[in-house]
Protein backbone atom coordinates (compact mmCIF):
# COMPACT_ATOMS: atom_id res chain seq x y z
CA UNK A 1 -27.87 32.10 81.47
CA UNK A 2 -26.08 30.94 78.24
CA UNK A 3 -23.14 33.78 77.07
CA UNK A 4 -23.53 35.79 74.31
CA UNK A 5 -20.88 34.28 71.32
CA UNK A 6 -19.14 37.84 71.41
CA UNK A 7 -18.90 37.71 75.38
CA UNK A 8 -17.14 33.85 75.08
CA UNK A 9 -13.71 35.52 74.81
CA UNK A 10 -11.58 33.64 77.37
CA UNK A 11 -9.97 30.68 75.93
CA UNK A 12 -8.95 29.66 79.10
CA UNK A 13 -12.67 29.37 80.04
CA UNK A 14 -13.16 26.00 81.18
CA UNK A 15 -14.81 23.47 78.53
CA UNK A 16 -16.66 20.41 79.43
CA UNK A 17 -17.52 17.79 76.74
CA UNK A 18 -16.96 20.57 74.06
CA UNK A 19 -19.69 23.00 75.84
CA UNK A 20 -19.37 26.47 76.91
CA UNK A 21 -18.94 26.07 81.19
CA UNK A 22 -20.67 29.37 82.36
CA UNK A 23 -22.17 27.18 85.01
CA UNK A 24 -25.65 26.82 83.67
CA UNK A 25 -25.79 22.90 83.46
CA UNK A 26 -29.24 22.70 81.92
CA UNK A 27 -28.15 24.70 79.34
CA UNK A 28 -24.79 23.53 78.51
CA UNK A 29 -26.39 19.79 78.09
CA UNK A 30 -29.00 20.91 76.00
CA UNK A 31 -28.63 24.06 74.38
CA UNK A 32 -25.38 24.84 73.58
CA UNK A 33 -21.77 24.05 72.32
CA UNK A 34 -18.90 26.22 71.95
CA UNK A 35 -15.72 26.73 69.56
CA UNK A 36 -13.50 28.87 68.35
CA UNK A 37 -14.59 31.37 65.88
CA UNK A 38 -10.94 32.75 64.90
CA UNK A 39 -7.32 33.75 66.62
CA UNK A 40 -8.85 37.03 68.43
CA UNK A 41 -9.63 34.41 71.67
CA UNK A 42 -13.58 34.92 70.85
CA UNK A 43 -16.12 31.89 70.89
CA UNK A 44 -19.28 31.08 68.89
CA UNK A 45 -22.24 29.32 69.75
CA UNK A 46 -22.82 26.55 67.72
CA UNK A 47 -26.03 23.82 68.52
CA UNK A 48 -24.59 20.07 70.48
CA UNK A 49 -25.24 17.81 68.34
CA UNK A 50 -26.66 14.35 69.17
CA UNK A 51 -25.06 11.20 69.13
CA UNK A 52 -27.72 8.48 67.92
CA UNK A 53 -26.92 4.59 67.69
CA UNK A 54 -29.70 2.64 68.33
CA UNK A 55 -33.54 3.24 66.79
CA UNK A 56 -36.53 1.82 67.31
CA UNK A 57 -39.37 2.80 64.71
CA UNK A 58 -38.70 5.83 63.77
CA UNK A 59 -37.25 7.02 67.60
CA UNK A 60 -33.42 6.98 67.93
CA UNK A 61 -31.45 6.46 71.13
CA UNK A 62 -28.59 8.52 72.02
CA UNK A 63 -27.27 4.83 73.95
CA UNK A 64 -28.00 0.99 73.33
CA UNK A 65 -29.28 0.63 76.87
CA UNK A 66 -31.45 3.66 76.21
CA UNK A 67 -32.97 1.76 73.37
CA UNK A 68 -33.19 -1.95 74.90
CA UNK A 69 -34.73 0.03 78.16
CA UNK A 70 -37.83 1.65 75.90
CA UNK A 71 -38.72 -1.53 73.82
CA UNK A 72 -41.74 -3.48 74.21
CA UNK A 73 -42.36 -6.75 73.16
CA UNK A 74 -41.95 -7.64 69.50
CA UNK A 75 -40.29 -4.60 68.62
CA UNK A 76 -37.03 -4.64 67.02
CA UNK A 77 -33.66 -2.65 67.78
CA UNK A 78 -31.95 -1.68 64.68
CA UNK A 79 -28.45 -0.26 65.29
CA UNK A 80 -27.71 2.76 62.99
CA UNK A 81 -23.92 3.53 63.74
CA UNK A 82 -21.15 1.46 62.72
CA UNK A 83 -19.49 1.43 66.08
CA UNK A 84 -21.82 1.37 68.98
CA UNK A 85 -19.88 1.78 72.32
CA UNK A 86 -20.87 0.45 75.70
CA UNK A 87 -19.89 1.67 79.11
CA UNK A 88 -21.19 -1.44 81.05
CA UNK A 89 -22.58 -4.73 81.08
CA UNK A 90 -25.76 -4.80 79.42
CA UNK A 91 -28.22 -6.84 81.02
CA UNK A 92 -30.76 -8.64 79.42
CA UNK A 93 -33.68 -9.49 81.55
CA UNK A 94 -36.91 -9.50 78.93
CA UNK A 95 -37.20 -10.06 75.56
CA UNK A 96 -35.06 -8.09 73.36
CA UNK A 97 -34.68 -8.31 69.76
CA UNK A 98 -31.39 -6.53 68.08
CA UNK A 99 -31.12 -5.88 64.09
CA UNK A 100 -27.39 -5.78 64.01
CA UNK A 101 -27.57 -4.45 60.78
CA UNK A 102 -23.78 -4.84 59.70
CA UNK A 103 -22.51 -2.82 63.02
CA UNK A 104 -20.39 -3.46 65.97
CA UNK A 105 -21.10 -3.46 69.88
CA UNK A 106 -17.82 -2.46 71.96
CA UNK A 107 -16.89 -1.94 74.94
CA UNK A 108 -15.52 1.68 75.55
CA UNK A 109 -11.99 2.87 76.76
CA UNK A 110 -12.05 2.00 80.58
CA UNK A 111 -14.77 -0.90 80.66
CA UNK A 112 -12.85 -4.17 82.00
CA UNK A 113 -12.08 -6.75 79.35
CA UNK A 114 -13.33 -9.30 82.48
CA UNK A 115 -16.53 -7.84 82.14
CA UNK A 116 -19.36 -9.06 79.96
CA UNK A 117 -20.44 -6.88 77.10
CA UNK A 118 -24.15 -8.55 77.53
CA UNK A 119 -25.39 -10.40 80.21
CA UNK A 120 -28.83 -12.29 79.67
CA UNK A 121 -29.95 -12.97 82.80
CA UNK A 122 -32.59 -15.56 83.94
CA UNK A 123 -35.48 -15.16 82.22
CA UNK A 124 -34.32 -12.80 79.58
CA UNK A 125 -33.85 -13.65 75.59
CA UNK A 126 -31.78 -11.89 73.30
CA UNK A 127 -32.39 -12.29 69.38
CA UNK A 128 -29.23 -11.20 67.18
CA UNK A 129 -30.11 -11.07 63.61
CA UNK A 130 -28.77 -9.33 60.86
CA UNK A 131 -24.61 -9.54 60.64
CA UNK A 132 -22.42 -8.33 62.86
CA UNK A 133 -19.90 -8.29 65.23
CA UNK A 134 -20.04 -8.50 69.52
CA UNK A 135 -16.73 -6.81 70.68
CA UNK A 136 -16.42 -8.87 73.74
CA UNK A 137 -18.13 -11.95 75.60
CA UNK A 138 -21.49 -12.55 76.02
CA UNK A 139 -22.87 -13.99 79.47
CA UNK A 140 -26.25 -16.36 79.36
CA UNK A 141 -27.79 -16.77 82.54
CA UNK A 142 -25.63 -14.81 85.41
CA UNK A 143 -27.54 -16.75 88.50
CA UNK A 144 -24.31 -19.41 88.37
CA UNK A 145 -24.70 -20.96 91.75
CA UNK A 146 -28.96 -21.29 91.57
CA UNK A 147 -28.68 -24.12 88.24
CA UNK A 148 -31.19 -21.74 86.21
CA UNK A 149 -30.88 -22.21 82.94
CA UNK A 150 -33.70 -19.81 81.50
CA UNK A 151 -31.34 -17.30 79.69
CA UNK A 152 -31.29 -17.55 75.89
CA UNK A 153 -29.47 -16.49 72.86
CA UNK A 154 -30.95 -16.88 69.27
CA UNK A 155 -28.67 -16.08 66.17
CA UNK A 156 -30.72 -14.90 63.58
CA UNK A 157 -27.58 -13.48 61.31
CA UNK A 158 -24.04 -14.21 61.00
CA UNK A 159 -23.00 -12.64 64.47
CA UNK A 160 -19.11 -12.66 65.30
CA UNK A 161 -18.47 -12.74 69.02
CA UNK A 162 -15.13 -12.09 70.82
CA UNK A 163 -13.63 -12.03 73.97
CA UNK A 164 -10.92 -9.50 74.99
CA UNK A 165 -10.82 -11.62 78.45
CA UNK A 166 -7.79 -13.85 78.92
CA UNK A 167 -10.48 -15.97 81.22
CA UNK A 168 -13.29 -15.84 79.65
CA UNK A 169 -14.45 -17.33 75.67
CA UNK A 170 -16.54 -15.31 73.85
CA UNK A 171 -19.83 -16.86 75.46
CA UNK A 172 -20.41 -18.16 78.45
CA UNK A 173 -23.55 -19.99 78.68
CA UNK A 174 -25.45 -21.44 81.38
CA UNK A 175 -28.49 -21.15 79.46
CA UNK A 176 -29.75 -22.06 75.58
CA UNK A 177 -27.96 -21.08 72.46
CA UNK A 178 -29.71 -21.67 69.41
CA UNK A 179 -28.60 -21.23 66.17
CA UNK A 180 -31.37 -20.03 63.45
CA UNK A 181 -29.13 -19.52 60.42
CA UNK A 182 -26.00 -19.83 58.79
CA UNK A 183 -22.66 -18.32 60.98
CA UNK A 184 -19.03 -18.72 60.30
CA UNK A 185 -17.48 -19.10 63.70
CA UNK A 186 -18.92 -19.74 67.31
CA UNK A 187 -16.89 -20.81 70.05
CA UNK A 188 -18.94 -21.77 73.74
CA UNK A 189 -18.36 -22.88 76.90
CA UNK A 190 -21.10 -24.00 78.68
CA UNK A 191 -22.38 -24.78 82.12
CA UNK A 192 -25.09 -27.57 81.79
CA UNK A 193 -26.59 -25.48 79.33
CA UNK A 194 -28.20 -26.42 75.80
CA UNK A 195 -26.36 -25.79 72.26
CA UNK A 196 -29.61 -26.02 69.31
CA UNK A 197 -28.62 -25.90 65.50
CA UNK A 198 -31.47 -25.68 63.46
CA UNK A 199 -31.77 -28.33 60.36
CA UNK A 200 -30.34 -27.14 57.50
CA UNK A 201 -28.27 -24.25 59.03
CA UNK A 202 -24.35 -23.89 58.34
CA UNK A 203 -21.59 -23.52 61.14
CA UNK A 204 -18.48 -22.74 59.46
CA UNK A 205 -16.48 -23.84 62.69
CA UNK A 206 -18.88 -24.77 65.99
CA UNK A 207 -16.24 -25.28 69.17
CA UNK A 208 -18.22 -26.18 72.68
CA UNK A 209 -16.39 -26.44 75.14
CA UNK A 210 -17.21 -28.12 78.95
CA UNK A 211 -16.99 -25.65 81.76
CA UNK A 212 -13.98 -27.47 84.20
CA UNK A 213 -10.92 -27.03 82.51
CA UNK A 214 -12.46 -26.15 79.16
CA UNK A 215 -12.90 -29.38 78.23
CA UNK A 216 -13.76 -29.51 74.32
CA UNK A 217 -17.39 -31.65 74.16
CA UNK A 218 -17.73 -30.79 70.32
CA UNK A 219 -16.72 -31.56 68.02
CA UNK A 220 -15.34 -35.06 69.74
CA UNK A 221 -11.97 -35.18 67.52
């Protein structure tokens, strides 16, 4: 059962994720949180409060994969925190449309930088619109050896991607990129796979590079 605030007097009391530990673990992840209430060594009860970053509608997701998990086709993924952190590789294997709306996808403390923040699989289609920022590289199409090519990325915004991987650019593509409006920066290596700028739409600086030895295909000089 969940302690009475003037029975939460040990401050040596273990704490887990800032909730009082009495060893009810229903309760401590969704009833209560503890903290000090003065120097005296007692503890008050105080609600957990909720983490949101991603919504959908008028539902909010406590996680990004939460979010991309619930959405059905057509609807759209607005991120609602300025930082939204990721534990692992998201992978994209349906249709997924993401309103960066100014924010930032990152990897959190402990993910591998040689890990792909987003991997769209075979199949799958990711829409970024909105502007914003990808905190590390993006992987399009992660059957390497099969020669699929179905993966796809649209840019819908002015999406910065980068790559904290010494091996790795910030996308690797082995499926389509296409480029819907105007972006300052987008730097690609891909694998037999297709690069589409829409007429009219601005690349500030457009760098694609040829999988073996990174062999720069555009721009030729």
């Amino acid at each position: 059962e969940i302690l009475p605030a003037q029975e939460m007097r040990d401050p040596d009391s273990e704490l887990k994720w800032g909730a009082w530990n009495d060893g009810n673990q229903d309760a401590i992840e969704k009833l209560t949180a503890s903290k000090p209430s003065s120097k005296t060594g007692f503890w008050k009860a105080v609600e957990k409060v909720k983490s949101e970053f991603a919504q959908i509608g008028e539902v909010k997701y406590e996680t990004l994969s939460q979010a991309i998990e619930a959405a059905k086709a057509g609807e759209v993924i607005t991120l609602i925190e300025e930082a939204v952190p990721v534990s692992e590789t998201i992978a994209i294997n349906k249709n997924v449309v993401i309103d960066m709306n100014n924010c930032r996808i990152e990897p959190k403390d402990g993910m591998s930088n040689s890990a792909p923040l987003i991997s769209i699989q075979s199949g799958g289609t990711l829409t970024l619109s909105g502007n914003g920022v990808i905190g590390n590289w993006i992987e399009i199409a992660d059957e390497k050896d099969s020669g699929k090519t179905e993966g796809s990325l649209y840019l819908e915004g002015n999406i910065r991607v980068e790559s904290l991987s010494m091996n790795e650019v910030p996308i690797e593509s082995y499926g389509t990129i296409v480029v819907k409006k105007d972006i300052d920066n987008l730097l690609i290596n891909t694998y037999k796979g297709k690069v589409e700028v829409d007429e009219g739409v601005n690349v500030g600086k457009l760098d694609i590079l040829e999988t073996i030895g990174f062999k720069k295909i555009y721009p030729k000089n």
